[in-house]
PDB file of N, CA and C in Angstrom:
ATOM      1  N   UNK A   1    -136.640 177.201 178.681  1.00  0.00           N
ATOM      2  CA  UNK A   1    -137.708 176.419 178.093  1.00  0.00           C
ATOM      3  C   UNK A   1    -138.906 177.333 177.868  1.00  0.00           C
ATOM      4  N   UNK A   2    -139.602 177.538 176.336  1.00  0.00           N
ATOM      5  CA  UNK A   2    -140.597 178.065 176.576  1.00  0.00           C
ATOM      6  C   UNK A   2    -141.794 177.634 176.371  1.00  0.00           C
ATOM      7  N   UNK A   3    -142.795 178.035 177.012  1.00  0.00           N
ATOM      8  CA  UNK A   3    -144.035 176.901 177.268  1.00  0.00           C
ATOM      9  C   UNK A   3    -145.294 177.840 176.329  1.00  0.00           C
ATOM     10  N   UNK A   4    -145.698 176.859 175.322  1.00  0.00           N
ATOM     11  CA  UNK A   4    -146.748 178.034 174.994  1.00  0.00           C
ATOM     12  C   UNK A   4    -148.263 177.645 175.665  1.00  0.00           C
ATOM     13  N   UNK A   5    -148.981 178.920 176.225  1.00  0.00           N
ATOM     14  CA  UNK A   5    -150.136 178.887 176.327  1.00  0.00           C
ATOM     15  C   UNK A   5    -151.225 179.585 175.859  1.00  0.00           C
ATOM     16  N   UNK A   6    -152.049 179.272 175.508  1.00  0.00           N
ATOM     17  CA  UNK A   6    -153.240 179.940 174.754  1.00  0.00           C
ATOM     18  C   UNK A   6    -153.991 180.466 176.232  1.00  0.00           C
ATOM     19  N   UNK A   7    -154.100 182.006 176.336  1.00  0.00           N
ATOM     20  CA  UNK A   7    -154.935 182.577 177.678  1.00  0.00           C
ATOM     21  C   UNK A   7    -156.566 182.612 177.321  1.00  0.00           C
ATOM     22  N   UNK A   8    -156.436 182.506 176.117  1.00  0.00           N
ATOM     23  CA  UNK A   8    -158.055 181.578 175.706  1.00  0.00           C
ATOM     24  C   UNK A   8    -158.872 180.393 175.883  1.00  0.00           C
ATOM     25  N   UNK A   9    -157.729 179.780 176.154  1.00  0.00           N
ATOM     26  CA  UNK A   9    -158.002 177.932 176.224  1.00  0.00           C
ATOM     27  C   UNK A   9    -158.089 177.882 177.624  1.00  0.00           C
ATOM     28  N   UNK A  10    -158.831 176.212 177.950  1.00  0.00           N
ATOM     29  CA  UNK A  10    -159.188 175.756 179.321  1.00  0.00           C
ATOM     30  C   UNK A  10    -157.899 174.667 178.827  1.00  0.00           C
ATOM     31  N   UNK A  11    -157.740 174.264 179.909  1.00  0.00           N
ATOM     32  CA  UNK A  11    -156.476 173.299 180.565  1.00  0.00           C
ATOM     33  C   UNK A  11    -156.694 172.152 181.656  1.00  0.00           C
ATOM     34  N   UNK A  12    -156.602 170.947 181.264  1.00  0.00           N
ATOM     35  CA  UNK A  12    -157.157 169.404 182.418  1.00  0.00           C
ATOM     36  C   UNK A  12    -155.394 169.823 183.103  1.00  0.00           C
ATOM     37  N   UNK A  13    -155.184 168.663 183.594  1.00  0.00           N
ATOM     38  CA  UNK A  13    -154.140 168.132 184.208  1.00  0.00           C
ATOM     39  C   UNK A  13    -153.838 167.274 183.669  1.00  0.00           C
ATOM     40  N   UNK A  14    -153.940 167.029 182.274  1.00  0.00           N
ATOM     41  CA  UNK A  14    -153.027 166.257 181.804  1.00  0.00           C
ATOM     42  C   UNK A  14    -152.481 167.176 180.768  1.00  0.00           C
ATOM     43  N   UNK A  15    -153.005 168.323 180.498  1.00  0.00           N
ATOM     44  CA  UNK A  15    -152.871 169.048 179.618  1.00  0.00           C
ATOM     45  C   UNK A  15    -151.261 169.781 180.088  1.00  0.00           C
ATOM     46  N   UNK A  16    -151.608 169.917 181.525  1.00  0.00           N
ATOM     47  CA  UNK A  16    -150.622 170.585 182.238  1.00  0.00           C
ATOM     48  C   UNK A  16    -149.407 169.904 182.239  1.00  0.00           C
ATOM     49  N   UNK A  17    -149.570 168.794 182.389  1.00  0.00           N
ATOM     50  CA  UNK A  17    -148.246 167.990 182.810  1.00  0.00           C
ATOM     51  C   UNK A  17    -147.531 168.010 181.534  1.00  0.00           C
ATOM     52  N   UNK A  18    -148.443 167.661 180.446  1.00  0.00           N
ATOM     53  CA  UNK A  18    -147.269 168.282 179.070  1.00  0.00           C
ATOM     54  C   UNK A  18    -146.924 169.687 179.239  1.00  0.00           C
ATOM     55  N   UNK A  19    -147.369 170.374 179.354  1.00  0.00           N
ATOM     56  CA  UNK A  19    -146.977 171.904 179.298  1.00  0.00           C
ATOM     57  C   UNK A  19    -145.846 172.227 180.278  1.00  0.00           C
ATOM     58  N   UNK A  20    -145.800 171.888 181.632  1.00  0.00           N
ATOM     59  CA  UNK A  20    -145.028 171.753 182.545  1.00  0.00           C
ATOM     60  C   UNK A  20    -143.861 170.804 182.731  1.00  0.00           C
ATOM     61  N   UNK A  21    -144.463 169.471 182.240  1.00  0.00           N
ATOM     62  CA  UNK A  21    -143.420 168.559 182.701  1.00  0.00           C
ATOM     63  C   UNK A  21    -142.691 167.785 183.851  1.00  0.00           C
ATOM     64  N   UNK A  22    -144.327 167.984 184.548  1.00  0.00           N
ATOM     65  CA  UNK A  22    -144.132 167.556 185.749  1.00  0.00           C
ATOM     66  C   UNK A  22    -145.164 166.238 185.634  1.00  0.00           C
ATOM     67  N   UNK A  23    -145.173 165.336 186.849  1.00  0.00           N
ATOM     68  CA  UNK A  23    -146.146 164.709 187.073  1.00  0.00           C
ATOM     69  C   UNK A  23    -147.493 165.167 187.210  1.00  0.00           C
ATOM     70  N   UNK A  24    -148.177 164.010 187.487  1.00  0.00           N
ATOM     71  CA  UNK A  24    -149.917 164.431 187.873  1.00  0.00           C
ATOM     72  C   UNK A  24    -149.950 164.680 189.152  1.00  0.00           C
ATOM     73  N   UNK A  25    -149.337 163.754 190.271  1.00  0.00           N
ATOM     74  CA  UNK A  25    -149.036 164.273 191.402  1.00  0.00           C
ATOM     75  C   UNK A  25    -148.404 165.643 191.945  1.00  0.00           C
ATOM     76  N   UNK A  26    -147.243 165.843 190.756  1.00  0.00           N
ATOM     77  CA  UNK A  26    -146.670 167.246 191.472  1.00  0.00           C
ATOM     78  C   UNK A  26    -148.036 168.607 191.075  1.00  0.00           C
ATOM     79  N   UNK A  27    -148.398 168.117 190.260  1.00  0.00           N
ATOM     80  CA  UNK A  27    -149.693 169.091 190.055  1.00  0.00           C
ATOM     81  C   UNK A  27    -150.445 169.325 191.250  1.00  0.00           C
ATOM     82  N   UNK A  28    -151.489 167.722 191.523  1.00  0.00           N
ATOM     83  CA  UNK A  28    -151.795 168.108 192.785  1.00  0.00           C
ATOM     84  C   UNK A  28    -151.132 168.266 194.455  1.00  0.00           C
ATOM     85  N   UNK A  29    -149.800 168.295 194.393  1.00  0.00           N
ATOM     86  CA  UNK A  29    -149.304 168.930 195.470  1.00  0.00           C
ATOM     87  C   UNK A  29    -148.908 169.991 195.500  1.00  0.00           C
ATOM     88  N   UNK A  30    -148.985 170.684 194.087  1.00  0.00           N
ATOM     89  CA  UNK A  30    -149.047 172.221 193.849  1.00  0.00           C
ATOM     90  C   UNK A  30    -150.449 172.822 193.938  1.00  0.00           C
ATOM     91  N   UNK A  31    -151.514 172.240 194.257  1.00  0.00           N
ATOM     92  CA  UNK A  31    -153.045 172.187 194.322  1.00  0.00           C
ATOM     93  C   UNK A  31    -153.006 172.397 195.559  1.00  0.00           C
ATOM     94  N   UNK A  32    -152.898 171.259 196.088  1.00  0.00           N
ATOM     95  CA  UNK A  32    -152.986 171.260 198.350  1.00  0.00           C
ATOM     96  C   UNK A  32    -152.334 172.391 198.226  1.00  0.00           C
ATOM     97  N   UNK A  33    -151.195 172.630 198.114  1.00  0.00           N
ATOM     98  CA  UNK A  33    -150.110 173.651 199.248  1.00  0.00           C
ATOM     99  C   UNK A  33    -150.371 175.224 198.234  1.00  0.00           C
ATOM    100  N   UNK A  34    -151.938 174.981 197.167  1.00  0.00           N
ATOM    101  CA  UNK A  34    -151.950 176.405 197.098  1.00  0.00           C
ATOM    102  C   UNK A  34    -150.995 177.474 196.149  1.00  0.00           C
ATOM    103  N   UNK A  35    -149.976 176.774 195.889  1.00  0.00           N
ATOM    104  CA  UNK A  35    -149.193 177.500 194.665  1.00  0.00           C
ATOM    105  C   UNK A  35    -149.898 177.120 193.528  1.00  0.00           C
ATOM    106  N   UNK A  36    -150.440 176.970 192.697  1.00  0.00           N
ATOM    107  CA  UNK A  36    -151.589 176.653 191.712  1.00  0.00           C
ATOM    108  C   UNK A  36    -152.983 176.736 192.347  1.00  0.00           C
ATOM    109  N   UNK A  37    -153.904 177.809 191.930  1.00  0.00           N
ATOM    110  CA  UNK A  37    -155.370 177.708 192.026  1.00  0.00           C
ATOM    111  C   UNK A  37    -155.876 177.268 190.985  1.00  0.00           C
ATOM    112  N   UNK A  38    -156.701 176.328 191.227  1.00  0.00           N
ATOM    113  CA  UNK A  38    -157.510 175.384 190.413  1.00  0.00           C
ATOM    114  C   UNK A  38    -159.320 175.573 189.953  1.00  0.00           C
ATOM    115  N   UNK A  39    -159.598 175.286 189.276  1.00  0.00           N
ATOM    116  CA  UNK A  39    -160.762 175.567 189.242  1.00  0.00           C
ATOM    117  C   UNK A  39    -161.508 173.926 189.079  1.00  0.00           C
ATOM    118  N   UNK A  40    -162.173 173.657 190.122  1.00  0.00           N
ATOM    119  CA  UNK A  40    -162.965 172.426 189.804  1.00  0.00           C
ATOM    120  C   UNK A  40    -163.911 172.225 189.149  1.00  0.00           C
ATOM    121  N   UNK A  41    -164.613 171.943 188.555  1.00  0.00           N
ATOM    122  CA  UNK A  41    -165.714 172.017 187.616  1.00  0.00           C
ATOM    123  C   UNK A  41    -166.413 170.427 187.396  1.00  0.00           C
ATOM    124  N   UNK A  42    -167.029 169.670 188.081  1.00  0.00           N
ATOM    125  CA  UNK A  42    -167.953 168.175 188.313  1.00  0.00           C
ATOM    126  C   UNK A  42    -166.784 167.842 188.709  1.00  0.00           C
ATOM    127  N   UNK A  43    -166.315 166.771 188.138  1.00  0.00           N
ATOM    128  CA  UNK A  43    -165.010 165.719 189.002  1.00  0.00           C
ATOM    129  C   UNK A  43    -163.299 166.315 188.660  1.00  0.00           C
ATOM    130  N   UNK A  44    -163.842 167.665 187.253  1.00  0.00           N
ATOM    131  CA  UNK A  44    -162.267 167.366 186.855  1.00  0.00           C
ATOM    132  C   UNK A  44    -161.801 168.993 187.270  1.00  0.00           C
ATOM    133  N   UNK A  45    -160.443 169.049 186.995  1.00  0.00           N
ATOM    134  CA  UNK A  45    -159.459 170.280 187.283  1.00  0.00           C
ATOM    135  C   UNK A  45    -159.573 170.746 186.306  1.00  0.00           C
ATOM    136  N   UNK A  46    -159.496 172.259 186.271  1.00  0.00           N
ATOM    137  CA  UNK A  46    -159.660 173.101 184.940  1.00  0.00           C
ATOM    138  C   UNK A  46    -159.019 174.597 185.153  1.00  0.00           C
ATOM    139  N   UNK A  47    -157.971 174.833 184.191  1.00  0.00           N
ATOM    140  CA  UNK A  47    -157.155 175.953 184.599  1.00  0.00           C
ATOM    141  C   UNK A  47    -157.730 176.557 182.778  1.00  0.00           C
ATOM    142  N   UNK A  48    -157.813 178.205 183.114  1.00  0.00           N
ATOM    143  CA  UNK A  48    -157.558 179.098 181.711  1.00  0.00           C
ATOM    144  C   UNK A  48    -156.022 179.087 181.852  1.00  0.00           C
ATOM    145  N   UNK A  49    -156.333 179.589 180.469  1.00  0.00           N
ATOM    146  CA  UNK A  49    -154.625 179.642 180.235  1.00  0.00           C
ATOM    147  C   UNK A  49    -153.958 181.041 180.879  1.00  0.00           C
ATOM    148  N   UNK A  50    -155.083 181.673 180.828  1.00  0.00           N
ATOM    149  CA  UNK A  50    -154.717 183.049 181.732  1.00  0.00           C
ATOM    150  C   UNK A  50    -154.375 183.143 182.959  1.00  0.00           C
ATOM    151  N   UNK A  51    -154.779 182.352 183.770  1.00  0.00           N
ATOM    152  CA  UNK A  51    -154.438 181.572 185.318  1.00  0.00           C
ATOM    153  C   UNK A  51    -153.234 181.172 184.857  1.00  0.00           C
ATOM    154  N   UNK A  52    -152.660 180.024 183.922  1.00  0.00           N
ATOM    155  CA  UNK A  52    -151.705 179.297 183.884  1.00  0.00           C
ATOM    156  C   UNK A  52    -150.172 180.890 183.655  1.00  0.00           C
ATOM    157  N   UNK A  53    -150.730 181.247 183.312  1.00  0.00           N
ATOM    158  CA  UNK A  53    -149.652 182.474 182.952  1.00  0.00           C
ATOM    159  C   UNK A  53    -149.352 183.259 184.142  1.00  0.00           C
ATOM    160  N   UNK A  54    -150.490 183.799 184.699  1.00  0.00           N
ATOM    161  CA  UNK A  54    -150.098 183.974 186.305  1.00  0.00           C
ATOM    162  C   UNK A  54    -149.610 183.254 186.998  1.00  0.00           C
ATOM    163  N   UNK A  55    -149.877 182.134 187.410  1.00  0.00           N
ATOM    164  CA  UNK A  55    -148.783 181.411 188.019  1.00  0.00           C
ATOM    165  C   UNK A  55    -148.036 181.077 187.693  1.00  0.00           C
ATOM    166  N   UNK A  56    -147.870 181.054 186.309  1.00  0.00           N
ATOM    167  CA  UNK A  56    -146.064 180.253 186.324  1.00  0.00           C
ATOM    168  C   UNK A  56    -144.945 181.732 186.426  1.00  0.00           C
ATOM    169  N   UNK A  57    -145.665 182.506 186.736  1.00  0.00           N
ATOM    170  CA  UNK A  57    -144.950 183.934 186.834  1.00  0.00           C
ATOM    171  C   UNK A  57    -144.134 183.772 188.378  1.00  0.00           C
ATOM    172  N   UNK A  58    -144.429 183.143 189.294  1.00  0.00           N
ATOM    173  CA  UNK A  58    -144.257 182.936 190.295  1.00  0.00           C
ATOM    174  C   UNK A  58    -143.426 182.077 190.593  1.00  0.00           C
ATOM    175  N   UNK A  59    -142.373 182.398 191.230  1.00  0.00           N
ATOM    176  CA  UNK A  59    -141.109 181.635 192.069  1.00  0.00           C
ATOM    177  C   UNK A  59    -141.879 180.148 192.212  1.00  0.00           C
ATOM    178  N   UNK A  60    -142.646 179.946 193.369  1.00  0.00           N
ATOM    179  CA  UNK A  60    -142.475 178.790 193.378  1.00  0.00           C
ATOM    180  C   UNK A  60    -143.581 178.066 192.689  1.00  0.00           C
ATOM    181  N   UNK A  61    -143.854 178.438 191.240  1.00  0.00           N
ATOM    182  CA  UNK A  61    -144.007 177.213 190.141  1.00  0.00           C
ATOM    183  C   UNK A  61    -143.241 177.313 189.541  1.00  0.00           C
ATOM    184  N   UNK A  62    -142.267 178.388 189.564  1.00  0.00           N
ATOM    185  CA  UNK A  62    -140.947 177.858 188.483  1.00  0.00           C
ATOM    186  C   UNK A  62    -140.081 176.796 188.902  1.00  0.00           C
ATOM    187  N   UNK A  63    -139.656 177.044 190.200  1.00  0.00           N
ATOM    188  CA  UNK A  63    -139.293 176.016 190.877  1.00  0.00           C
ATOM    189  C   UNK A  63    -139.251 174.537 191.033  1.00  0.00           C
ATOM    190  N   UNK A  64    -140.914 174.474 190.320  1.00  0.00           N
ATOM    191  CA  UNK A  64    -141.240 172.422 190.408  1.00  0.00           C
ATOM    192  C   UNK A  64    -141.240 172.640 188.866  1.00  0.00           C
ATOM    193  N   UNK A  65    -140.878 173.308 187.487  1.00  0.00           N
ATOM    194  CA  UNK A  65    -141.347 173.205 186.394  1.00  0.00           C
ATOM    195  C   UNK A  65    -139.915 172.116 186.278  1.00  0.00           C
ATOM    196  N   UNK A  66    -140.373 170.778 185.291  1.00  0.00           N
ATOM    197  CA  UNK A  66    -139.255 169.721 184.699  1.00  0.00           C
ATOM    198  C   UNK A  66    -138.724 169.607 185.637  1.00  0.00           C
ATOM    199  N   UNK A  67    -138.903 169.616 187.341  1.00  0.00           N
ATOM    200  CA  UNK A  67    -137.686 168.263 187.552  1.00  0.00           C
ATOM    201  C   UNK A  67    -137.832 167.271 187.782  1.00  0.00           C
TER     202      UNK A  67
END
């Protein structure tokens, strides 16, 4: 599956869950336990796409991607 990301662009969590294909929840339990760093910004989550590329480089976000 390939996921495109712009390492220019900012990213919500809902943005993610299309990109990923996961829930909103598995997002933030990839948040708590630290395999995704997040950037908070007033109330909402905010990833560059350049972050998003680093981590999905990583075992365990490939791991929760679509199931």
């Amino acid at each position: 599956m390939a996921i495109k990301v712009d390492p220019t662009s900012l990213y919500s969590v809902k943005d993610l869950q299309g990109l990923l294909g996961v829930s909103r929840n598995t997002i933030f339990d990839m948040i708590i336990d630290r395999r995704l760093p997040a950037n908070k910004i007033g109330k909402k989550h905010l990833w560059s796409g350049e972050l998003i590329l680093r981590s999905l480089a990583t075992p365990s976000i490939q791991s929760d991607i679509g199931r």
